[in-house]
PDB file of N, CA and C in Angstrom:
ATOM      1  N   UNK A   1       0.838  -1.164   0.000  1.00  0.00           N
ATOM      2  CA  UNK A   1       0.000   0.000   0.000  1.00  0.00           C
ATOM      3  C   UNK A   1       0.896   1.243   0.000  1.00  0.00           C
ATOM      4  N   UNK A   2       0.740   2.134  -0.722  1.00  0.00           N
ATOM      5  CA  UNK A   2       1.675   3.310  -0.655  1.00  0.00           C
ATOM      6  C   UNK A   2       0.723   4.396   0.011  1.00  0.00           C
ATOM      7  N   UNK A   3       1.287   5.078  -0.055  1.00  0.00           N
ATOM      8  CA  UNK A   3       0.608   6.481   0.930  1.00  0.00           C
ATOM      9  C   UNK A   3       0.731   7.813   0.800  1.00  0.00           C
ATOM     10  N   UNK A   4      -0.004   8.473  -0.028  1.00  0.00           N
ATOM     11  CA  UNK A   4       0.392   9.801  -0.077  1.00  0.00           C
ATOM     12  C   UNK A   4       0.552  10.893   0.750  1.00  0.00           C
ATOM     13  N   UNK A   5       1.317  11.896   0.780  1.00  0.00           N
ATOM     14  CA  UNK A   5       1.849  12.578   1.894  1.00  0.00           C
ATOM     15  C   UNK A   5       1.181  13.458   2.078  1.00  0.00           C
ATOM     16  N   UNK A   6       0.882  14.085   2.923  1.00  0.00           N
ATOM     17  CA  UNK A   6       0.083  15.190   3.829  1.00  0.00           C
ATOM     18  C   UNK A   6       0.586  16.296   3.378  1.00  0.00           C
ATOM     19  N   UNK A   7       0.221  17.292   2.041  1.00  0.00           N
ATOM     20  CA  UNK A   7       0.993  18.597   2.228  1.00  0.00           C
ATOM     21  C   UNK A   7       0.288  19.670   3.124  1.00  0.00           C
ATOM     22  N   UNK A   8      -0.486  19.491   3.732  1.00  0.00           N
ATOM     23  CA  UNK A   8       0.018  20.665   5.668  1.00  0.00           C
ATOM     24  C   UNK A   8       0.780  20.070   6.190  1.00  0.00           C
ATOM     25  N   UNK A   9       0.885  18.696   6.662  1.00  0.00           N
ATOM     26  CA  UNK A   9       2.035  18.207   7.400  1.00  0.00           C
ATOM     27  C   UNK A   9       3.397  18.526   6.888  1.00  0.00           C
ATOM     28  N   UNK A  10       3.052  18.517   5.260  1.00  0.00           N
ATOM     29  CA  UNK A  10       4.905  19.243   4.817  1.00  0.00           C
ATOM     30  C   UNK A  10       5.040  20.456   5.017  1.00  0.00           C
ATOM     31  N   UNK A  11       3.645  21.292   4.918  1.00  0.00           N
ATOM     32  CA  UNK A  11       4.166  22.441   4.576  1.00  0.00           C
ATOM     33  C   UNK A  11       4.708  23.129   6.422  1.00  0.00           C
ATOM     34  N   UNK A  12       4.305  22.587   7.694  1.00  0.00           N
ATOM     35  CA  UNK A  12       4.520  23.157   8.964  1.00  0.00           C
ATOM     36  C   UNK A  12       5.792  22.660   9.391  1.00  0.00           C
ATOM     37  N   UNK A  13       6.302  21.507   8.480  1.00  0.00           N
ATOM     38  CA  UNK A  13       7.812  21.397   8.944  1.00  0.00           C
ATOM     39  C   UNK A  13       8.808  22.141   8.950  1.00  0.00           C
ATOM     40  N   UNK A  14       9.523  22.414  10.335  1.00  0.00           N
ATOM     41  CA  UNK A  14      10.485  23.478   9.768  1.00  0.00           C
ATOM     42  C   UNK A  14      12.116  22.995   8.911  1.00  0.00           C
ATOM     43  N   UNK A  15      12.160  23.790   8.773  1.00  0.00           N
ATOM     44  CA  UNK A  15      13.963  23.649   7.894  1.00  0.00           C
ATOM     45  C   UNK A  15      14.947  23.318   8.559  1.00  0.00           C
ATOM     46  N   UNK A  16      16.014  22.771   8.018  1.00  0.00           N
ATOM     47  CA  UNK A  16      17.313  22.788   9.366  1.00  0.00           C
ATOM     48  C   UNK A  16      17.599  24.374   9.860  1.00  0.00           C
ATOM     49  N   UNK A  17      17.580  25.004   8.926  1.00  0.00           N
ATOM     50  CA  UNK A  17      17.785  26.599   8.836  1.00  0.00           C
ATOM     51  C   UNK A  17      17.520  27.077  10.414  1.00  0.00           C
ATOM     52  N   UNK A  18      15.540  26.678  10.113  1.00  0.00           N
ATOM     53  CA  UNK A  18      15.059  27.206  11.276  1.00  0.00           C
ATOM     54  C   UNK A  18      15.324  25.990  12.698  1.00  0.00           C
ATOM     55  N   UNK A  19      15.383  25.295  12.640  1.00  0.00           N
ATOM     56  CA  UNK A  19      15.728  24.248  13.797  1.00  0.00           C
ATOM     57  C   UNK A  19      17.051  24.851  14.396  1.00  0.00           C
ATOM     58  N   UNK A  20      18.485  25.242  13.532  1.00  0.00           N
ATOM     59  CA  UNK A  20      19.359  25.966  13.863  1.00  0.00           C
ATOM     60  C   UNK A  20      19.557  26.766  14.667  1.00  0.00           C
ATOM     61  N   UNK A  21      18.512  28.255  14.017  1.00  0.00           N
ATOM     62  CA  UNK A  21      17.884  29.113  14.458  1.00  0.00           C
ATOM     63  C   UNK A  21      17.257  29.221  15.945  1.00  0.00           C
ATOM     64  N   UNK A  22      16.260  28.637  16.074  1.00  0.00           N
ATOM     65  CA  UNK A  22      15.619  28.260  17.219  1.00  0.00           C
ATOM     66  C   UNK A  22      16.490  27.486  18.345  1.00  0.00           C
ATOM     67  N   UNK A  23      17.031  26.823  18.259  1.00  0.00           N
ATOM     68  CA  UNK A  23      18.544  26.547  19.127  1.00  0.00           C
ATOM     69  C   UNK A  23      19.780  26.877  19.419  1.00  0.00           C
ATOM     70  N   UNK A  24      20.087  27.959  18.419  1.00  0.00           N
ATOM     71  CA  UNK A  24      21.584  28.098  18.503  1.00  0.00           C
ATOM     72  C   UNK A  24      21.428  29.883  18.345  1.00  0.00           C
ATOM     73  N   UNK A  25      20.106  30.251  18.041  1.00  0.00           N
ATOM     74  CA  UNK A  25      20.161  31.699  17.221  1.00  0.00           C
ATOM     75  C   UNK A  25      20.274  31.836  15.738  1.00  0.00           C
ATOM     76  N   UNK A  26      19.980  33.054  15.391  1.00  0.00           N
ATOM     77  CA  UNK A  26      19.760  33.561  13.962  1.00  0.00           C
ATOM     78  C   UNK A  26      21.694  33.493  13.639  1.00  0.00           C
ATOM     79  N   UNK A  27      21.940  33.303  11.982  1.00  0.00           N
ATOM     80  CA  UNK A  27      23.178  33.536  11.524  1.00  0.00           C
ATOM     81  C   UNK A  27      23.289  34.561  12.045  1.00  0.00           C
ATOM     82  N   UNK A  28      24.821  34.898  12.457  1.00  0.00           N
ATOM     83  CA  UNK A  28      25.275  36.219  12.493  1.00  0.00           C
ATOM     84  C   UNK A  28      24.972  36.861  13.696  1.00  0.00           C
ATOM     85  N   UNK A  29      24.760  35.525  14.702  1.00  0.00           N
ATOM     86  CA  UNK A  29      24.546  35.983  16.427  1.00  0.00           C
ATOM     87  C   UNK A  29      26.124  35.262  16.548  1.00  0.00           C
ATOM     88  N   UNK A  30      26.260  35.820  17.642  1.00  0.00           N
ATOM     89  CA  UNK A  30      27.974  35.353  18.602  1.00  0.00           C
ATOM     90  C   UNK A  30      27.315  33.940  18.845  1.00  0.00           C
ATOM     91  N   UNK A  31      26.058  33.643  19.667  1.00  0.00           N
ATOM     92  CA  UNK A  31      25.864  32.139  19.673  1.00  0.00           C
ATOM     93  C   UNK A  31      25.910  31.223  18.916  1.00  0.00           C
ATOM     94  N   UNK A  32      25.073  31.637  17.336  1.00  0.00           N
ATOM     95  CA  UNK A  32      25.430  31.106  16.450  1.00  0.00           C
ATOM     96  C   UNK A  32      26.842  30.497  15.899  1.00  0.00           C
ATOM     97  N   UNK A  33      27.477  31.943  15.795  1.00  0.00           N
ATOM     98  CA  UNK A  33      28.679  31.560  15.574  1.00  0.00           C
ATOM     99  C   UNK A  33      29.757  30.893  16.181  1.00  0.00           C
ATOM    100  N   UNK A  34      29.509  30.670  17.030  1.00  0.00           N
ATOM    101  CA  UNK A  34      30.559  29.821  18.646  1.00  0.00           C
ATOM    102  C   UNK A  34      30.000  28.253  18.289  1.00  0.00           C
ATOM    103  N   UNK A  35      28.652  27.981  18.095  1.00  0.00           N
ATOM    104  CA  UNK A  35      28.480  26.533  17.523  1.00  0.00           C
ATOM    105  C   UNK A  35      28.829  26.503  16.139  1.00  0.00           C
ATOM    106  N   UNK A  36      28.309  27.011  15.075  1.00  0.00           N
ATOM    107  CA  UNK A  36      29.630  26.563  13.994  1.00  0.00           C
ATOM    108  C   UNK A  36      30.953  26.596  13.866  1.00  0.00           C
ATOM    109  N   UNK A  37      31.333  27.348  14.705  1.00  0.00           N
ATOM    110  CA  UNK A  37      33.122  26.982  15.400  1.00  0.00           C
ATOM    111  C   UNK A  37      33.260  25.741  15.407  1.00  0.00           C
ATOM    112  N   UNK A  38      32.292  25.450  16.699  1.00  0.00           N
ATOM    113  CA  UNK A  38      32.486  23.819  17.432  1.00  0.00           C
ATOM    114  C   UNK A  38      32.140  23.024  16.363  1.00  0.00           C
ATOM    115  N   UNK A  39      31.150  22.778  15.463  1.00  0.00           N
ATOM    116  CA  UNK A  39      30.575  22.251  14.229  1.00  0.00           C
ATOM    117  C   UNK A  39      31.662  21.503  13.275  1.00  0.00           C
ATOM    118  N   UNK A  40      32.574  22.885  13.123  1.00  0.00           N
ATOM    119  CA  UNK A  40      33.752  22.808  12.203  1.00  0.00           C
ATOM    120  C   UNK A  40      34.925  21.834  13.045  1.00  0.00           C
ATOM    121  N   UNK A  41      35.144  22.337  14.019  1.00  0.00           N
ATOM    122  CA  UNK A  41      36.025  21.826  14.662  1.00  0.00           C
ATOM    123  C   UNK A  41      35.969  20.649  14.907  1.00  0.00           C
ATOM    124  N   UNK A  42      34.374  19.747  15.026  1.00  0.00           N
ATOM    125  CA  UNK A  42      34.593  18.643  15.179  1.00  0.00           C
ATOM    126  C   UNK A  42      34.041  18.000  13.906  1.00  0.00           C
ATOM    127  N   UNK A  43      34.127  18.279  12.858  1.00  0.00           N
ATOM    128  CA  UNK A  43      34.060  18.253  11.555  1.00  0.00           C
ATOM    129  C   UNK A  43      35.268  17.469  10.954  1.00  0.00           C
ATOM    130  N   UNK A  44      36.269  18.575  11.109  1.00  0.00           N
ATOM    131  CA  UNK A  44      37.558  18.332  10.663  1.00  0.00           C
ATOM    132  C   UNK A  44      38.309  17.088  11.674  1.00  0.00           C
ATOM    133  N   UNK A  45      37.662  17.402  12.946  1.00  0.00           N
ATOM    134  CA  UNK A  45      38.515  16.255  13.886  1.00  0.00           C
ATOM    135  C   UNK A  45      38.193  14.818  13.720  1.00  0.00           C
ATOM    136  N   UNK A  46      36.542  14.743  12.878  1.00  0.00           N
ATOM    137  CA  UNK A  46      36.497  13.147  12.532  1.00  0.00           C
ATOM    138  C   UNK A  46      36.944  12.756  11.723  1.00  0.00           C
ATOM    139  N   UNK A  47      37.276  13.375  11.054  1.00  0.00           N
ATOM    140  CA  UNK A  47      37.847  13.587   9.661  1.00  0.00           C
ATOM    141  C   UNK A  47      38.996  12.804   9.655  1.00  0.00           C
ATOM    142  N   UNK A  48      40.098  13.653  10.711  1.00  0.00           N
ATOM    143  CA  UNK A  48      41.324  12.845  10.796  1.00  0.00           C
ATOM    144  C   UNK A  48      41.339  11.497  12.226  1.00  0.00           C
ATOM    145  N   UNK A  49      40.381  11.706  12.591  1.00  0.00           N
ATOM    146  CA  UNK A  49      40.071  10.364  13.104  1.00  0.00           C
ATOM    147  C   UNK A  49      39.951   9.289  12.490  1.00  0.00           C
ATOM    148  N   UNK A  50      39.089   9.219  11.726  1.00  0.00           N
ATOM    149  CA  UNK A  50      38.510   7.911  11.027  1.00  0.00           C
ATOM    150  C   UNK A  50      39.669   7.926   9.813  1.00  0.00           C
ATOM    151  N   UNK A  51      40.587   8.965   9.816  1.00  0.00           N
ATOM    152  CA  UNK A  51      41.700   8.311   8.482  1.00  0.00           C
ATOM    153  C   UNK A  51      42.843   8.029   9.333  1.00  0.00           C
ATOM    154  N   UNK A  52      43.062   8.187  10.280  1.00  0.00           N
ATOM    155  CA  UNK A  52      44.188   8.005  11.250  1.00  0.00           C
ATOM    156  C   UNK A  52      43.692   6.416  11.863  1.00  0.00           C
ATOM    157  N   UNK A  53      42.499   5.961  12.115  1.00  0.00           N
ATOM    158  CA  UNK A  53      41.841   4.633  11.876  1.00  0.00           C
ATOM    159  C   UNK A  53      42.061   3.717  10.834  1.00  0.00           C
ATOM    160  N   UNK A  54      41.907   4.509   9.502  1.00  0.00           N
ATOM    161  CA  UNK A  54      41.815   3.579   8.479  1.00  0.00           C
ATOM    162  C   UNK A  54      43.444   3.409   8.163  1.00  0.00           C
ATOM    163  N   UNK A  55      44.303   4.157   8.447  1.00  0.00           N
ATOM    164  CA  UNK A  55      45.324   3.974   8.649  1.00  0.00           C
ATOM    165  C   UNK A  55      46.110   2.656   9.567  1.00  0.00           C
ATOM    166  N   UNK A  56      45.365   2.356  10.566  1.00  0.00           N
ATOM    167  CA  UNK A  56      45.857   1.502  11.621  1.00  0.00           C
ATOM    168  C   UNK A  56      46.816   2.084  12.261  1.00  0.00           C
ATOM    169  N   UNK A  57      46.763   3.454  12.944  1.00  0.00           N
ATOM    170  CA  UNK A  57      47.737   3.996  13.463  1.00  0.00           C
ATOM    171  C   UNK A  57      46.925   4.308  14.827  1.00  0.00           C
ATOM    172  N   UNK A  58      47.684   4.026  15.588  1.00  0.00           N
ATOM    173  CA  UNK A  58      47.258   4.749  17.622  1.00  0.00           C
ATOM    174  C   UNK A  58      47.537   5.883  17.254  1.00  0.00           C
ATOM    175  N   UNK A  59      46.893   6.376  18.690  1.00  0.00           N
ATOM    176  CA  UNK A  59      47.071   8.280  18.667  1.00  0.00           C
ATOM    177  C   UNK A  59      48.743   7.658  19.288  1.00  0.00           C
ATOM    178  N   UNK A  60      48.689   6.709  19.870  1.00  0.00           N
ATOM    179  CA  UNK A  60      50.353   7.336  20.216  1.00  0.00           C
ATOM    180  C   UNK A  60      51.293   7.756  19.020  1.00  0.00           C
ATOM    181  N   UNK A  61      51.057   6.709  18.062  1.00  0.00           N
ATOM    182  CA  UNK A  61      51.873   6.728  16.951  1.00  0.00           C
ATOM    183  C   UNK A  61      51.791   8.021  15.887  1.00  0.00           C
ATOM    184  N   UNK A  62      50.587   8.302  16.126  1.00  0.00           N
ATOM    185  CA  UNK A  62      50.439   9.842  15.481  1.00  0.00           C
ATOM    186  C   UNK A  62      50.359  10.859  16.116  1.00  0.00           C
ATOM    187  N   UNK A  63      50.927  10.708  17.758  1.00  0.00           N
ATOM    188  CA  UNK A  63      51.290  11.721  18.095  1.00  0.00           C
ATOM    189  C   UNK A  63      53.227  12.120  18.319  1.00  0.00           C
ATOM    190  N   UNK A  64      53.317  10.601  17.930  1.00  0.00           N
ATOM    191  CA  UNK A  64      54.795  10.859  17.900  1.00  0.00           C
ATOM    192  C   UNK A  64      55.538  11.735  16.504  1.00  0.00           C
ATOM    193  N   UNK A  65      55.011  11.046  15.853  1.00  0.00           N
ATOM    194  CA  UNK A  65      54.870  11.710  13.889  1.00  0.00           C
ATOM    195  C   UNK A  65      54.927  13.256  14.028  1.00  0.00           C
ATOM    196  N   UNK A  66      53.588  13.581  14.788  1.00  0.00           N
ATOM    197  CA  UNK A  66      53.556  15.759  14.493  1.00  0.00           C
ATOM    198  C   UNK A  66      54.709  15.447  16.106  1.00  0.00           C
ATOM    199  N   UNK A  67      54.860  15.231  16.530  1.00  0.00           N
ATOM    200  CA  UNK A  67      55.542  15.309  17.702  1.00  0.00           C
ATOM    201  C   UNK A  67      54.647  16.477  19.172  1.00  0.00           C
ATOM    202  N   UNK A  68      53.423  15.478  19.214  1.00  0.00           N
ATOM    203  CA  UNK A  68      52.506  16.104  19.999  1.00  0.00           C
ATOM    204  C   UNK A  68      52.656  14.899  21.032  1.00  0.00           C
ATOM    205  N   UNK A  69      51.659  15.345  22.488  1.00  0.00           N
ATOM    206  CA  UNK A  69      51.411  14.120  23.022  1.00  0.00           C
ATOM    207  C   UNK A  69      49.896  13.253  22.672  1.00  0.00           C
ATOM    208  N   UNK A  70      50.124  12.088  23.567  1.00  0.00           N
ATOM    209  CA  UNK A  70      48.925  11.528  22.742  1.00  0.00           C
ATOM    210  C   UNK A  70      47.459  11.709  23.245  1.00  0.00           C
ATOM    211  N   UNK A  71      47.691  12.388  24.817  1.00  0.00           N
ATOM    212  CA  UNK A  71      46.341  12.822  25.290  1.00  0.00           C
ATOM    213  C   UNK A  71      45.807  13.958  24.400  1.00  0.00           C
ATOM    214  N   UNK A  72      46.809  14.425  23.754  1.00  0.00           N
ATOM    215  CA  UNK A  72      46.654  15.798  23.063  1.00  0.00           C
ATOM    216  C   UNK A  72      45.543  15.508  22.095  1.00  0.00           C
ATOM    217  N   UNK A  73      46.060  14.352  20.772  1.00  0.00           N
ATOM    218  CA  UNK A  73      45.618  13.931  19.704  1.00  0.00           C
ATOM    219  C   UNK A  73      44.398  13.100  20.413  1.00  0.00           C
ATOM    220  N   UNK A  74      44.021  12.706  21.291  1.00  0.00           N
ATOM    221  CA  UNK A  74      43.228  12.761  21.872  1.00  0.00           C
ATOM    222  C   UNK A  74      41.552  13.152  22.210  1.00  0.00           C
ATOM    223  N   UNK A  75      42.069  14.554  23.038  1.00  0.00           N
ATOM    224  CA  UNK A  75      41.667  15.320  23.223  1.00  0.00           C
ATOM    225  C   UNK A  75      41.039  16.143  21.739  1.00  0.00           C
ATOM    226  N   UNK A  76      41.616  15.945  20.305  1.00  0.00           N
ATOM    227  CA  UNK A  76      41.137  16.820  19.234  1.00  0.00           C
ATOM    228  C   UNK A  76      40.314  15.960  18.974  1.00  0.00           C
ATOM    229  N   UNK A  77      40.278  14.456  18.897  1.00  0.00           N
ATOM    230  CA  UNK A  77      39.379  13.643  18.403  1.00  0.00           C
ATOM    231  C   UNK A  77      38.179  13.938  19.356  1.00  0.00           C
ATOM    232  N   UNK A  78      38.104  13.787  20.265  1.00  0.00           N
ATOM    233  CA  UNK A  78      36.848  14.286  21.350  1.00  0.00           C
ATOM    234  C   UNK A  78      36.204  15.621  21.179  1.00  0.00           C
ATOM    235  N   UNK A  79      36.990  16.390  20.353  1.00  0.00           N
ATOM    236  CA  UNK A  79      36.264  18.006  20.056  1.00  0.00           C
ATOM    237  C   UNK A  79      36.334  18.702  21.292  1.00  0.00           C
ATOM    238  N   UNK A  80      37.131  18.431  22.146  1.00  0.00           N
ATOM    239  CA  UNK A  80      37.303  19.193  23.857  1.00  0.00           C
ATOM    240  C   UNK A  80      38.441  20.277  23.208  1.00  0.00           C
ATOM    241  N   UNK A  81      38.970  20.376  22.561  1.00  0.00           N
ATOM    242  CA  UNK A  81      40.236  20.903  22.225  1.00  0.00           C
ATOM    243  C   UNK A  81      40.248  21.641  20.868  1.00  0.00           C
ATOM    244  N   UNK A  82      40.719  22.871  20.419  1.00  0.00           N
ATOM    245  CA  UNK A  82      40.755  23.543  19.245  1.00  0.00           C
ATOM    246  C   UNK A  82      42.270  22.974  18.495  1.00  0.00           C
ATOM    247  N   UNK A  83      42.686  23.239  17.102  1.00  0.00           N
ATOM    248  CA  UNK A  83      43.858  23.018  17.072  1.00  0.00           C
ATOM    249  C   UNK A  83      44.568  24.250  16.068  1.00  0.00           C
ATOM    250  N   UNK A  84      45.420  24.630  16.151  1.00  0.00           N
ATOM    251  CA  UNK A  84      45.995  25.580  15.436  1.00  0.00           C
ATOM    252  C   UNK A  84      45.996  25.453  13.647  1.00  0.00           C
ATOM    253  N   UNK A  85      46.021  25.987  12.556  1.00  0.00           N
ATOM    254  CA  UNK A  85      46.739  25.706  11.220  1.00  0.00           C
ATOM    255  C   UNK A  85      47.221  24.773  11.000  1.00  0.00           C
ATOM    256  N   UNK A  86      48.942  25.064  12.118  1.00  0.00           N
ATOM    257  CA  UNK A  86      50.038  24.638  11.744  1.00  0.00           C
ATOM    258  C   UNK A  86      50.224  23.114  11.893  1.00  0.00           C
ATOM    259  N   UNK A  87      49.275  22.882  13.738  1.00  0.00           N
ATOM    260  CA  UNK A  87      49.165  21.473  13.355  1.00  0.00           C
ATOM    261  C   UNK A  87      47.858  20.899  12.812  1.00  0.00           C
ATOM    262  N   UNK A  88      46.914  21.171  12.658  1.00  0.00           N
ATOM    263  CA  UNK A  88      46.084  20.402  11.349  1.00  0.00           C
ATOM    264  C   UNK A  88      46.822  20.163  10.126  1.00  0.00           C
ATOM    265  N   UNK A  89      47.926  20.970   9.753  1.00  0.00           N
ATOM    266  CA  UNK A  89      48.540  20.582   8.284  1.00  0.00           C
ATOM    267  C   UNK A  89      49.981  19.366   8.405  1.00  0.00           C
ATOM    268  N   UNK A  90      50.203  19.709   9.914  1.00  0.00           N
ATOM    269  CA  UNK A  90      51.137  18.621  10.227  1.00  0.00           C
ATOM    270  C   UNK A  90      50.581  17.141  10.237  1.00  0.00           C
ATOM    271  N   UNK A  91      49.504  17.171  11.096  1.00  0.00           N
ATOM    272  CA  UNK A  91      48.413  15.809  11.588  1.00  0.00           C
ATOM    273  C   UNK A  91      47.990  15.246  10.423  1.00  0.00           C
ATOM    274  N   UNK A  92      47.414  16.400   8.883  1.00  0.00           N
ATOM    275  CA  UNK A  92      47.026  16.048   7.720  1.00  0.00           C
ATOM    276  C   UNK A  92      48.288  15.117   7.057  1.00  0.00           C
ATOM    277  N   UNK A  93      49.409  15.917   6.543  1.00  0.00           N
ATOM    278  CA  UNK A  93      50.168  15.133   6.667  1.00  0.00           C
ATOM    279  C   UNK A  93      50.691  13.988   6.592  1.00  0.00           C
ATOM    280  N   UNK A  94      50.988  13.819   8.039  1.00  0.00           N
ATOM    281  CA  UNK A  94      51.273  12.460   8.748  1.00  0.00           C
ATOM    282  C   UNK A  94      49.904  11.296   8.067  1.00  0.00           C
ATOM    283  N   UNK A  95      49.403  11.317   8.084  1.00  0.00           N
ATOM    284  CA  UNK A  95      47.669  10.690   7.194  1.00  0.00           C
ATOM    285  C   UNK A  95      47.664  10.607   6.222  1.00  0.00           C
ATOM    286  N   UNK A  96      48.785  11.694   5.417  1.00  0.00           N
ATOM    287  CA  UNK A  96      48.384  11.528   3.842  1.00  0.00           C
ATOM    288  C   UNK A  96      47.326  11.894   3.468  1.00  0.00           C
ATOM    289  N   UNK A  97      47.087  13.248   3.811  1.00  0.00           N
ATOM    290  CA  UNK A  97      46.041  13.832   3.450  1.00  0.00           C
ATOM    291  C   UNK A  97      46.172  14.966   2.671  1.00  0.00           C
ATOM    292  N   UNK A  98      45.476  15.696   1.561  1.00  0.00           N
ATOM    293  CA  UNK A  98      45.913  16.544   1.394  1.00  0.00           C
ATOM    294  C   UNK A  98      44.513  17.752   0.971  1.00  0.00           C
ATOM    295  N   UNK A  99      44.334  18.806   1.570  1.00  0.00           N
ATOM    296  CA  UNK A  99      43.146  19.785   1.294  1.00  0.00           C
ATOM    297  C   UNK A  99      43.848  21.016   0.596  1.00  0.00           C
ATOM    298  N   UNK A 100      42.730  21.839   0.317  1.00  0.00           N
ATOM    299  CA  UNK A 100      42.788  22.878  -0.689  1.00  0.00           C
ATOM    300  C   UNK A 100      41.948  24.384  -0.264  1.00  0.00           C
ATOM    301  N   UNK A 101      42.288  25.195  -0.220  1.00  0.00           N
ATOM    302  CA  UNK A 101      41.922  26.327   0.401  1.00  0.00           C
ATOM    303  C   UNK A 101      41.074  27.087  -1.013  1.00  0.00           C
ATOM    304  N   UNK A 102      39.607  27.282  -0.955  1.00  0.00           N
ATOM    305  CA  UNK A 102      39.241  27.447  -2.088  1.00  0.00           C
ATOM    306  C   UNK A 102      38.185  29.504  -2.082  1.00  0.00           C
ATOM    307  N   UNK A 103      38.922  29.829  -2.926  1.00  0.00           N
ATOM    308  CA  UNK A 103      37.537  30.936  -2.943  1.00  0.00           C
ATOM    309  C   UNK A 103      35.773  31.126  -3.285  1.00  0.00           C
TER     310      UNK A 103
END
């Protein structure tokens, strides 16, 4: 049996936009912007998690590589921790990773 969809029920759903919004604030609030910080930050940190995984490498071993400690590398995978440029491009790196800074 198939089922056709309710358009009032579609039309009162809200957007991620507004779900955002309603939790975090409108774009272009300091609240807003402090969670897409964190967003990003732990964006990029699964990022090199799950390739530092697919790698078969411990945080020890990739923290010896950038020459960090390993609570450190750690700590970025958990999103408790920000990380500078210099070492995201080191950590990338070490992973064999390589990104592109785009306009």
């Amino acid at each position: 049996m198939i089922r056709q969809l309710d358009s009032q029920k579609l039309a009162a759903l809200k957007t991620a936009d507004e779900h955002l919004a309603t939790r975090y604030g409108a774009e272009g609030t300091a609240h807003r912007a402090e969670f897409e910080a964190r967003a990003r930050a732990w964006y990029f940190a699964e990022i090199l998690r799950e390739r530092r995984k697919a790698a078969r490498m411990t945080q020890q071993q990739l923290a010896e590589m950038v020459g960090k400690k390993r609570e450190y590398i750690a700590m970025l995978e958990r999103g408790e921790t920000d990380m500078q440029l210099s070492t995201f491009i080191m950590i990338s790196d070490a992973l064999g990773l390589k990104f592109a800074l785009t306009l």
